[in-house]
Protein backbone atom coordinates (compact mmCIF):
# COMPACT_ATOMS: atom_id res chain seq x y z
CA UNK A 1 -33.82 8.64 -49.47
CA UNK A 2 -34.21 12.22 -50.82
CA UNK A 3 -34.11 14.84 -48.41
CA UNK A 4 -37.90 15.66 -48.95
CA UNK A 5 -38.74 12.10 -47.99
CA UNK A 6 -36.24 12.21 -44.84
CA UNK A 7 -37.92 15.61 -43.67
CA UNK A 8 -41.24 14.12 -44.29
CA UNK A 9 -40.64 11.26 -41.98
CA UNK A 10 -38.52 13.42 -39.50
CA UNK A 11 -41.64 15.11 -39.33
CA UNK A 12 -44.25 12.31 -38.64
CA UNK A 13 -41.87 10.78 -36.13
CA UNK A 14 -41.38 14.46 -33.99
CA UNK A 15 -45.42 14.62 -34.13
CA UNK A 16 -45.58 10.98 -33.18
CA UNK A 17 -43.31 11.77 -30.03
CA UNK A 18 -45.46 14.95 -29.27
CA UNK A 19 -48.32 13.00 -29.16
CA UNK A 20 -46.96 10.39 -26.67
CA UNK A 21 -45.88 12.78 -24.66
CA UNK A 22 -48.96 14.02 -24.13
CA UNK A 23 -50.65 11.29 -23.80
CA UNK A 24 -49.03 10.03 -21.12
CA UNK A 25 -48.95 13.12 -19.29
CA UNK A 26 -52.67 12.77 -19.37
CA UNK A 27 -52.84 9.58 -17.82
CA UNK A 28 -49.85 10.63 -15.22
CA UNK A 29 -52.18 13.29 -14.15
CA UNK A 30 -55.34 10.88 -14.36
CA UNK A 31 -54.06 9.18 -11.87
CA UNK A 32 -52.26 11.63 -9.68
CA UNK A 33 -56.05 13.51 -9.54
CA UNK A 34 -57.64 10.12 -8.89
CA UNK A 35 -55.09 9.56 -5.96
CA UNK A 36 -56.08 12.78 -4.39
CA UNK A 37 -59.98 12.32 -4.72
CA UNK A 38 -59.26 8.93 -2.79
CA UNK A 39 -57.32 10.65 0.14
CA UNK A 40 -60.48 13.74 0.10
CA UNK A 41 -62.99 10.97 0.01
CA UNK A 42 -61.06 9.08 2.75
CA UNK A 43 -60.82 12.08 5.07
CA UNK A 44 -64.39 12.75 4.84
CA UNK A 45 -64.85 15.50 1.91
CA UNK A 46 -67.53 14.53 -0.06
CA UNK A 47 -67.98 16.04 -3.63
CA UNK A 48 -70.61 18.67 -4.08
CA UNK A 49 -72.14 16.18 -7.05
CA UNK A 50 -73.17 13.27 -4.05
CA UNK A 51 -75.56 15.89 -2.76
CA UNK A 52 -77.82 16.67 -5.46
CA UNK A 53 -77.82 12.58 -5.98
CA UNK A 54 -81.16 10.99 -4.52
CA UNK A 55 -80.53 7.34 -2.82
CA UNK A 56 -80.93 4.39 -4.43
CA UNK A 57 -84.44 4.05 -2.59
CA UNK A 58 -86.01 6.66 -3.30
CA UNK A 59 -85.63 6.72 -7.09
CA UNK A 60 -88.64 5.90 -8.38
């Protein structure tokens, strides 16, 4: 393997890694925000978005 080759690939595989990474730090956080909307929502806090919602009865 020539060392053009070897830093080509060394390359790919450091961007592949760096693109896991963040990845699943997306999805770590996904869920860590989606944990704490569940404990708001439990506790009573509604978000600001329900309000400007119209029931599902009145839509026309």
């Amino acid at each position: 393997m020539s060392t053009h080759a070897l830093y080509v690939s060394a390359a790919y595989a450091i961007t592949a890694l760096a693109i896991a990474g963040l990845i699943g730090w997306v999805l770590l956080d996904q869920r860590a925000r989606r944990r704490e909307l569940a404990e708001l929502e439990a506790a009573g806090i509604r978000r600001r978005s329900d309000k400007a919602r119209k029931p599902e009865a009145e839509r026309p």
